[in-house]
N, C-alpha and C. Protein backbone atom coordinates (compact mmCIF):
# COMPACT_ATOMS: atom_id res chain seq x y z
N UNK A 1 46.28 -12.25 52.44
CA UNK A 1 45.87 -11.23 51.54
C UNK A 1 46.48 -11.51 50.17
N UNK A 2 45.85 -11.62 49.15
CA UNK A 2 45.81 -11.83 47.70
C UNK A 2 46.15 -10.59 46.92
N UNK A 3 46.94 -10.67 46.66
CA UNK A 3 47.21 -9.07 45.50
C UNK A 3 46.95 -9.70 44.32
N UNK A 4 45.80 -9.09 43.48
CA UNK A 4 46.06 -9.23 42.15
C UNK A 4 46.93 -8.53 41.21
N UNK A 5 47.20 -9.77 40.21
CA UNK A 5 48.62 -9.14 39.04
C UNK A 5 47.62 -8.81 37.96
N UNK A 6 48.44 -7.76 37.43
CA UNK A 6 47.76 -7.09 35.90
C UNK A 6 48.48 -7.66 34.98
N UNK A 7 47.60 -8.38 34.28
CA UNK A 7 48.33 -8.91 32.77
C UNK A 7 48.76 -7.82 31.78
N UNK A 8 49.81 -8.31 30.85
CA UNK A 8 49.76 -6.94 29.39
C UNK A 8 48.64 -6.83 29.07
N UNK A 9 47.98 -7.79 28.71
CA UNK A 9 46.38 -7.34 27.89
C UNK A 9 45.74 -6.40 28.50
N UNK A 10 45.25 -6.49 29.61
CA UNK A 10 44.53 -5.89 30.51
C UNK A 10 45.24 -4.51 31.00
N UNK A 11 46.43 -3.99 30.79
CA UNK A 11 47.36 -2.66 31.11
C UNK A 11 47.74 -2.12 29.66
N UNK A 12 47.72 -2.93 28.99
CA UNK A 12 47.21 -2.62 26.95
C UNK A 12 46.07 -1.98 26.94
N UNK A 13 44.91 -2.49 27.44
CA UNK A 13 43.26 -2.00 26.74
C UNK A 13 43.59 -1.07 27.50
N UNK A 14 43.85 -0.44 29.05
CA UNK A 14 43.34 0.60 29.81
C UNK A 14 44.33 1.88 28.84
N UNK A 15 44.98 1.67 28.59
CA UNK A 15 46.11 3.07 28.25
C UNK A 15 45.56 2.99 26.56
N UNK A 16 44.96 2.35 26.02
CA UNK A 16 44.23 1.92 24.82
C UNK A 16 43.16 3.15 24.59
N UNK A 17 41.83 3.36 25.78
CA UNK A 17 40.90 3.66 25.63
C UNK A 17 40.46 5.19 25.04
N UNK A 18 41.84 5.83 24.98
CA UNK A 18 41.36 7.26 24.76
C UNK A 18 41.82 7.38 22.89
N UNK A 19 41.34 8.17 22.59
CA UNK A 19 41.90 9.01 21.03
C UNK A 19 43.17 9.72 21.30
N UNK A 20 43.74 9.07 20.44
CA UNK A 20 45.07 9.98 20.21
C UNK A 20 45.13 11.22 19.55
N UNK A 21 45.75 12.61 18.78
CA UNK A 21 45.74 13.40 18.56
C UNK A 21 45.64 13.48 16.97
N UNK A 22 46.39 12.40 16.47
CA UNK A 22 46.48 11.98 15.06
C UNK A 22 44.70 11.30 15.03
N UNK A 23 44.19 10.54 15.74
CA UNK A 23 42.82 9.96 15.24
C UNK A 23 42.13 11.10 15.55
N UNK A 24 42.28 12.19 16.40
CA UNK A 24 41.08 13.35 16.22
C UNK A 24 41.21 14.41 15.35
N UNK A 25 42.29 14.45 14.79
CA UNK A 25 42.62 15.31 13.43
C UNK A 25 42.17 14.65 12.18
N UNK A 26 41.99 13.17 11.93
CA UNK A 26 42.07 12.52 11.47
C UNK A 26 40.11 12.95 11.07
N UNK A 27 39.22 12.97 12.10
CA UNK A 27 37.59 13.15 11.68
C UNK A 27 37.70 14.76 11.85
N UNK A 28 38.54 15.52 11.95
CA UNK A 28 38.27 16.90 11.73
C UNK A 28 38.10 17.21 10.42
N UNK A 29 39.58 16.31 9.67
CA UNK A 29 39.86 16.94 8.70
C UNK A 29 38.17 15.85 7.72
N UNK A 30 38.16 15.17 8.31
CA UNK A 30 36.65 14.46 7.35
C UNK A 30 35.51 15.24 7.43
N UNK A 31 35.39 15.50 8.39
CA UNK A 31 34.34 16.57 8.73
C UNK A 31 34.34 17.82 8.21
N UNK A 32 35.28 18.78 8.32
CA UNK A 32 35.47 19.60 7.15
C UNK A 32 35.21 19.17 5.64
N UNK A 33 36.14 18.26 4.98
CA UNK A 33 35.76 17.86 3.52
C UNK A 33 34.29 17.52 3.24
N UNK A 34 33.46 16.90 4.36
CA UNK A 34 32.56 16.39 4.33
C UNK A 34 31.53 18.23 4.18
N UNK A 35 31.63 18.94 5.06
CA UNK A 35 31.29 19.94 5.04
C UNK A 35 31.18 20.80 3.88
N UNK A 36 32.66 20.43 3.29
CA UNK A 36 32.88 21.28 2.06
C UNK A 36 32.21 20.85 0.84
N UNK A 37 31.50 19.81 0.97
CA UNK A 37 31.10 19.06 -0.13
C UNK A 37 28.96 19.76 0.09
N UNK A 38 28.74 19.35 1.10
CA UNK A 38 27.64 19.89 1.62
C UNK A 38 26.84 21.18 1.82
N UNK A 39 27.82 22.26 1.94
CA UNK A 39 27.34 23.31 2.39
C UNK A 39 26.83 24.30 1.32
N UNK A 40 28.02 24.21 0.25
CA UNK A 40 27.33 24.90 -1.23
C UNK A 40 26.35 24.64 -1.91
N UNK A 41 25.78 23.24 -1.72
CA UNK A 41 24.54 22.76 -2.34
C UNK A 41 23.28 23.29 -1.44
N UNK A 42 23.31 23.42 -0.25
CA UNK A 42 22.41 24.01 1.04
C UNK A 42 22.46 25.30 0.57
N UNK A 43 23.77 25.96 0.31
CA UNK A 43 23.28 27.53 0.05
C UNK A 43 22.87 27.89 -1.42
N UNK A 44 22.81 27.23 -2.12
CA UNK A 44 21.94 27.78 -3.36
C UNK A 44 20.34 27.25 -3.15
N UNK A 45 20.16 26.62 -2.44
CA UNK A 45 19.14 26.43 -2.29
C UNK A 45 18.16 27.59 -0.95
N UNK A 46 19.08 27.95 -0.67
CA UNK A 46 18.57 29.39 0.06
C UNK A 46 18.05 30.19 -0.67
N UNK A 47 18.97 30.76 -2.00
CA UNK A 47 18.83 31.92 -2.69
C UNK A 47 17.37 31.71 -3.40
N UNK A 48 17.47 30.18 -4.03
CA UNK A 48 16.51 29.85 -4.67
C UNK A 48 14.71 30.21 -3.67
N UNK A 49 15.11 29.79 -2.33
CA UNK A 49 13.94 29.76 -1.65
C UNK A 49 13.21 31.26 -1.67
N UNK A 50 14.00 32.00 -1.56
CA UNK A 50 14.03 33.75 -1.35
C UNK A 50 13.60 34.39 -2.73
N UNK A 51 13.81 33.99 -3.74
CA UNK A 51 13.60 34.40 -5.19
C UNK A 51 12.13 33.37 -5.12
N UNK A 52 11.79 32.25 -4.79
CA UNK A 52 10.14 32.16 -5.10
C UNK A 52 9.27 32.79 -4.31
N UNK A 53 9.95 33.19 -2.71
CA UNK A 53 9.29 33.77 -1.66
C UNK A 53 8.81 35.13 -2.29
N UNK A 54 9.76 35.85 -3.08
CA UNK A 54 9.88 36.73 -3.24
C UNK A 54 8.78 37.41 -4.63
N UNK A 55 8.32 36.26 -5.34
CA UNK A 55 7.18 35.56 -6.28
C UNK A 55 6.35 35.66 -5.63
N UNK A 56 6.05 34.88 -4.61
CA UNK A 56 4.84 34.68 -4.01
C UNK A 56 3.99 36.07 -3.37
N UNK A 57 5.36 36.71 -2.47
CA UNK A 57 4.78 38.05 -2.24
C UNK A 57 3.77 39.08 -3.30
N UNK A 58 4.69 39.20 -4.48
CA UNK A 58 4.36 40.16 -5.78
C UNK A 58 2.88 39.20 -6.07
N UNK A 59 2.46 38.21 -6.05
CA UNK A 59 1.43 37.27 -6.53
C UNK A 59 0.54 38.31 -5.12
N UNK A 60 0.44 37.89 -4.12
CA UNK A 60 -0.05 37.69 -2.73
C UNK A 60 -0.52 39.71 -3.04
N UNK A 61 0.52 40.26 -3.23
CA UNK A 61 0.34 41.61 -3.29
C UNK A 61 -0.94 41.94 -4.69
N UNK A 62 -0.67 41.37 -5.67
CA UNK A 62 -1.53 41.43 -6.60
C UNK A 62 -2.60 41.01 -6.62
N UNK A 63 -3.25 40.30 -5.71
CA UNK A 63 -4.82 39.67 -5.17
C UNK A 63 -4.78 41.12 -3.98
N UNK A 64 -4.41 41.65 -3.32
CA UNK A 64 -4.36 42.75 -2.59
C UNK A 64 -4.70 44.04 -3.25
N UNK A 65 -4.49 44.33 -3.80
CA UNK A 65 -4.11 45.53 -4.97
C UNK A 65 -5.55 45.27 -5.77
N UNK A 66 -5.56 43.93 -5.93
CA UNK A 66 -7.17 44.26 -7.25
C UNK A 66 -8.14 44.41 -6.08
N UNK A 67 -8.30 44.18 -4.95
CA UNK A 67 -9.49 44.19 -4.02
C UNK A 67 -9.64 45.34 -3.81
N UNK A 68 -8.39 46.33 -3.74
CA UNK A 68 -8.62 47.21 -2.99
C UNK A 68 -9.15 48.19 -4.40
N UNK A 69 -8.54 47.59 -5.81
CA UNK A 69 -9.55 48.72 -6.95
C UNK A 69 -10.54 48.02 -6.84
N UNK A 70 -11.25 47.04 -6.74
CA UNK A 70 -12.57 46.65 -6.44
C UNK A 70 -13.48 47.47 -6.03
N UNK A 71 -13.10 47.87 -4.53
CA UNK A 71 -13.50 48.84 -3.81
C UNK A 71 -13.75 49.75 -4.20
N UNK A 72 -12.54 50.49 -4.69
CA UNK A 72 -12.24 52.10 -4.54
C UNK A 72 -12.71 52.14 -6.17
N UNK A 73 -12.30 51.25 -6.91
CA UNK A 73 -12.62 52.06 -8.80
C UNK A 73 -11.20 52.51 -9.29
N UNK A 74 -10.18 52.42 -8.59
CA UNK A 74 -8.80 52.43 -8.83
C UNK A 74 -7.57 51.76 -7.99
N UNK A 75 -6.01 51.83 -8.78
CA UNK A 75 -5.22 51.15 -7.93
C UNK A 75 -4.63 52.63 -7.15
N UNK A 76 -3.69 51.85 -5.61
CA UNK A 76 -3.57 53.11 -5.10
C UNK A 76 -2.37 53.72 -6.02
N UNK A 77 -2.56 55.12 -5.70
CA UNK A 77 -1.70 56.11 -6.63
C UNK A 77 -0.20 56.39 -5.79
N UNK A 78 0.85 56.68 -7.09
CA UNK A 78 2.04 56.91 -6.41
C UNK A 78 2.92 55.48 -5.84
N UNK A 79 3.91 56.37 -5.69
CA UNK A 79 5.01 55.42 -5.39
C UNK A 79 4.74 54.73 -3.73
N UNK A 80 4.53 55.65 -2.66
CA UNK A 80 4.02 54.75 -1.99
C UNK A 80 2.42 54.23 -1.69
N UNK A 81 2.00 53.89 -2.37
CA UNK A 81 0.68 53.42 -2.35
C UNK A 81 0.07 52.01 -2.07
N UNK A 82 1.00 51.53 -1.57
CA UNK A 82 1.24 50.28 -0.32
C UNK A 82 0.68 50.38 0.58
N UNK A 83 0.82 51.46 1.56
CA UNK A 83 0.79 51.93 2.34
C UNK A 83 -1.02 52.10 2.36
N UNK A 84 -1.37 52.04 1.33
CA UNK A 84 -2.74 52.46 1.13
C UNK A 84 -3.53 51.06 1.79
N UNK A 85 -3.11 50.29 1.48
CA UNK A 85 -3.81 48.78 1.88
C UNK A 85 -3.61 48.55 3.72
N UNK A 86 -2.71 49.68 4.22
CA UNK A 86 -2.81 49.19 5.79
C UNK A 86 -3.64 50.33 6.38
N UNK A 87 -3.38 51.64 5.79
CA UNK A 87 -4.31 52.69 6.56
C UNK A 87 -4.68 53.42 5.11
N UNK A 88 -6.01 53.98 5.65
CA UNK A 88 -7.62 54.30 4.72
C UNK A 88 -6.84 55.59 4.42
N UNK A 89 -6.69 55.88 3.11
CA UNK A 89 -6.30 57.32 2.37
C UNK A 89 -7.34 57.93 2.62
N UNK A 90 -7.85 59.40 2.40
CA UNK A 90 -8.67 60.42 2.54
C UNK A 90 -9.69 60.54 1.75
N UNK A 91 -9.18 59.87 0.16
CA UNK A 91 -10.55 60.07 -0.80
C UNK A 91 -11.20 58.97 -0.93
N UNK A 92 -11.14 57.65 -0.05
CA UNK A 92 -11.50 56.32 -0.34
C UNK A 92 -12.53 56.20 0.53
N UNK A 93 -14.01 56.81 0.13
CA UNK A 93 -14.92 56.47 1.00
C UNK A 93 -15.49 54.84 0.95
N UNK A 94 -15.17 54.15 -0.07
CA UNK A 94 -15.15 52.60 -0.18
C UNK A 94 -14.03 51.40 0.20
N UNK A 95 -13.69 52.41 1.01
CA UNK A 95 -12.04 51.11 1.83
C UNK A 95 -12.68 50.50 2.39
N UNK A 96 -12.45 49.11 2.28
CA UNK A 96 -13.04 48.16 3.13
C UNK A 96 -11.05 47.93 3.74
N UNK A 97 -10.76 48.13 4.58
CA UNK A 97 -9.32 47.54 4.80
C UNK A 97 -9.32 47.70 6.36
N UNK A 98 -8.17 47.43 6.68
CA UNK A 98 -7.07 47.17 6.47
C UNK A 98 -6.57 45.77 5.58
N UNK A 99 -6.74 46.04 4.24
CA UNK A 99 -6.05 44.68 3.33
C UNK A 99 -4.74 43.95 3.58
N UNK A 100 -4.30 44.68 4.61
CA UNK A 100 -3.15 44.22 5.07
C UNK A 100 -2.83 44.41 6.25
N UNK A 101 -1.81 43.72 6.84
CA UNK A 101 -1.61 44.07 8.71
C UNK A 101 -0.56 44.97 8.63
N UNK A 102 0.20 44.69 7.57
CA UNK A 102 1.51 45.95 7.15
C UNK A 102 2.09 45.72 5.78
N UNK A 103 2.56 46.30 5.60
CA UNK A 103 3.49 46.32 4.16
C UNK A 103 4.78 45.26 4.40
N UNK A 104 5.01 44.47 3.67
CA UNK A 104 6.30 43.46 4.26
C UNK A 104 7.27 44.20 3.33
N UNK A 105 8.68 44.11 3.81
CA UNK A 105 9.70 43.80 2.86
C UNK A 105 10.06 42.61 2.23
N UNK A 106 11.14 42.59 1.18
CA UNK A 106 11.00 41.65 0.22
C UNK A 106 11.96 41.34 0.97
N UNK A 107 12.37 39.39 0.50
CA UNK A 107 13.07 38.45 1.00
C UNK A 107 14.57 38.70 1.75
N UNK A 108 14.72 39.98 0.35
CA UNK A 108 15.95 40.28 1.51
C UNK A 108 16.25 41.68 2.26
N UNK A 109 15.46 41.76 2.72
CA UNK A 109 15.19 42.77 3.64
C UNK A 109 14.87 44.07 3.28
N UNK A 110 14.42 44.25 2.11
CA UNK A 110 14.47 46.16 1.22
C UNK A 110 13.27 45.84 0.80
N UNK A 111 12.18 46.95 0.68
CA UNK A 111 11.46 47.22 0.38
C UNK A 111 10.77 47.36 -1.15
N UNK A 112 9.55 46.87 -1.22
CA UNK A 112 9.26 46.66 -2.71
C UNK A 112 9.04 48.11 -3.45
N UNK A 113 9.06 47.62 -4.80
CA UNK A 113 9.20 49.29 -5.52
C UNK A 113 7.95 48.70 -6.12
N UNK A 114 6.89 50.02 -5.81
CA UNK A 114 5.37 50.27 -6.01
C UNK A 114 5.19 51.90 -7.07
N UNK A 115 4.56 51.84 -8.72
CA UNK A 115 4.35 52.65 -9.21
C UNK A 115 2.82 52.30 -9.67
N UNK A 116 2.30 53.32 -9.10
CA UNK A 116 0.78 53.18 -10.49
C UNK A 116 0.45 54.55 -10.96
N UNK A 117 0.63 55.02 -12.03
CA UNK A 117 0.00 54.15 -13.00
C UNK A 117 1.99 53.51 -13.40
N UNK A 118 1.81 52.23 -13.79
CA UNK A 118 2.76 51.92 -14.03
C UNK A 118 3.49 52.06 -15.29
N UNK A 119 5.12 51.91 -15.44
CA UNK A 119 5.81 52.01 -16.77
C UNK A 119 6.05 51.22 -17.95
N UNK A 120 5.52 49.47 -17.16
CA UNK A 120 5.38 48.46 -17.92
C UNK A 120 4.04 48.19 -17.96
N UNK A 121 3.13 48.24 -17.22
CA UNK A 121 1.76 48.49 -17.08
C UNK A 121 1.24 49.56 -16.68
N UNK A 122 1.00 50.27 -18.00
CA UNK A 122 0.46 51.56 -17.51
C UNK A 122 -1.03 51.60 -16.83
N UNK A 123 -1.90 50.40 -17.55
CA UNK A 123 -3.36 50.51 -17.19
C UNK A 123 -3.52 50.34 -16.00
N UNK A 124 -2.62 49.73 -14.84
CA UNK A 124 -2.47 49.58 -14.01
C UNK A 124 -1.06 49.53 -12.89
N UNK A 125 -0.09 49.01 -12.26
CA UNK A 125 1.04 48.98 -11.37
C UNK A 125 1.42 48.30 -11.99
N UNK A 126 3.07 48.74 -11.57
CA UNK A 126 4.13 48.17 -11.23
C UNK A 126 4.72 47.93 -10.33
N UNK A 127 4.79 46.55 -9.65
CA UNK A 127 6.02 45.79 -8.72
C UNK A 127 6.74 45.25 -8.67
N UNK A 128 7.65 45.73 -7.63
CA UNK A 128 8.90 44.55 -8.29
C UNK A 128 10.19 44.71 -7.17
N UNK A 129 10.72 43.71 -6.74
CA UNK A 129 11.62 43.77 -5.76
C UNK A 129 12.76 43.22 -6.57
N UNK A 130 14.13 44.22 -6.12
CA UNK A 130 15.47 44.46 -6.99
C UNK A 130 16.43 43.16 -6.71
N UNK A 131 15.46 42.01 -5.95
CA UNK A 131 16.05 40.85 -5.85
C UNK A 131 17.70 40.69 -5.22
N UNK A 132 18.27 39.53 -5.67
CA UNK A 132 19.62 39.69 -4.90
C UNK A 132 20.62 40.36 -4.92
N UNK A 133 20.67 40.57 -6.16
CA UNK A 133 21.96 41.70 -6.24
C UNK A 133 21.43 43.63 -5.50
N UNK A 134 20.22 43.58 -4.91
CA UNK A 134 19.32 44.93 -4.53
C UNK A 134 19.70 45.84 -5.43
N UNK A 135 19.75 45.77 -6.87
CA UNK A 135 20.18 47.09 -7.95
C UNK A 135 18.38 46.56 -8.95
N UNK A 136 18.01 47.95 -9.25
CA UNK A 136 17.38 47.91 -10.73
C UNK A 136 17.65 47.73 -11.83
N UNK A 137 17.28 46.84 -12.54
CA UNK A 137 17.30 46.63 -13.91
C UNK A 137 18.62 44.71 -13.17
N UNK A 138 17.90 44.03 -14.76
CA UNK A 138 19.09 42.65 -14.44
C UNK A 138 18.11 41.63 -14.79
N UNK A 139 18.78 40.20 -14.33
CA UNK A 139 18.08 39.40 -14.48
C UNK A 139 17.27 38.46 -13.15
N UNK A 140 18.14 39.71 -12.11
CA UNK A 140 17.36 38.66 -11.09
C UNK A 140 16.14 39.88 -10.23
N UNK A 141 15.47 40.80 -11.42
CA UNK A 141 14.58 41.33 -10.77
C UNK A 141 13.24 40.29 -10.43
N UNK A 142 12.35 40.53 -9.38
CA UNK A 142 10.98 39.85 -9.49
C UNK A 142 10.25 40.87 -9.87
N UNK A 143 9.70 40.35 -10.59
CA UNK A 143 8.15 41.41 -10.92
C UNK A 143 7.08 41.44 -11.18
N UNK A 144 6.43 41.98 -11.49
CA UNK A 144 4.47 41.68 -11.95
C UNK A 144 4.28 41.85 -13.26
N UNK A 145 5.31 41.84 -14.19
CA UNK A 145 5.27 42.40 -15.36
C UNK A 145 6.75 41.12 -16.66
N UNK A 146 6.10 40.90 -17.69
CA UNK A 146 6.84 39.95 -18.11
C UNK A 146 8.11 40.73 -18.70
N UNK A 147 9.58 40.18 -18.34
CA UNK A 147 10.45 41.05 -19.06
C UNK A 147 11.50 40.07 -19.99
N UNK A 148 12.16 40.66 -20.74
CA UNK A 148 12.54 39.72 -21.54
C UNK A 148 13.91 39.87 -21.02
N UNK A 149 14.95 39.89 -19.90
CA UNK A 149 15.95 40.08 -19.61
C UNK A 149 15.48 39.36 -18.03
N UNK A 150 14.69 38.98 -17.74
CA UNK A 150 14.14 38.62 -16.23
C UNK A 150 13.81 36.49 -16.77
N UNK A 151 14.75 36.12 -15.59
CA UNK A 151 15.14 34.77 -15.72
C UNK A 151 13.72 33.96 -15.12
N UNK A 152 13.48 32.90 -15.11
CA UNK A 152 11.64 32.36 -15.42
C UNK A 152 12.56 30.89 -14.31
């Protein structure tokens, strides 16, 4: 019977094969920096996505809104008059709708502010979602109306 001998090399590589505590701290801490370098550029590009989403809606709403004065010979009245494009108001014997499946909220979760006759457009509405900071008045309102304090 033959016993085999273990060389150093070969009792070197086996106790070799694992990570030590210093080499796994070692890609934590890279991974973090790496992270830290990455993640702020990803989140402005969020905000950004939500502020054109938030465009697109007020656009999307405004092809909505003229169909439904198409119809009717006016825009709907009052503050909530949104509401008008998912269920048929009482004096609208020319609704062709439901123009909508529902009223959405804006990007970040609050609801759009609907006036007609409007304060910047009186001949017709005003919309406009209070964007990120959710306050009225600023520069990061969206709206249907050109303002000279509202960033492009």
């Amino acid at each position: 019977m033959k016993l085999k001998t273990l060389t150093y090399s070969q009792t070197h590589r086996n106790s070799r094969s694992a990570f030590t505590l210093i080499e796994l701290l070692l890609v934590l801490v890279i991974l973090g920096i790496l992270a830290a370098i990455v993640v702020p550029k990803f989140s402005g590009r969020t905000e950004q996505a939500r502020v054109a989403a938030g465009q697109t809606q007020i656009n999307t709403f405004g092809t909505v809104l003229d169909a439904f004065e198409v119809d009717n010979g006016y825009y709907p009245k009052g503050k909530n008059g949104l509401n008008d494009l998912v269920t048929q108001p009482r004096e609208t014997p020319n609704w062709h709708g439901p123009y909508l499946d529902s009223v959405p909220m804006d990007p970040w979760n609050r609801p759009y502010i609907y006036e007609c006759p409007g304060k910047h457009k009186p001949a017709s509405y005003d919309l406009m979602s209070m964007g990120p900071d959710g306050r009225v008045g600023g520069d990061d309102d969206i709206t249907n109306w050109q303002s000279t304090n509202q960033k492009k």
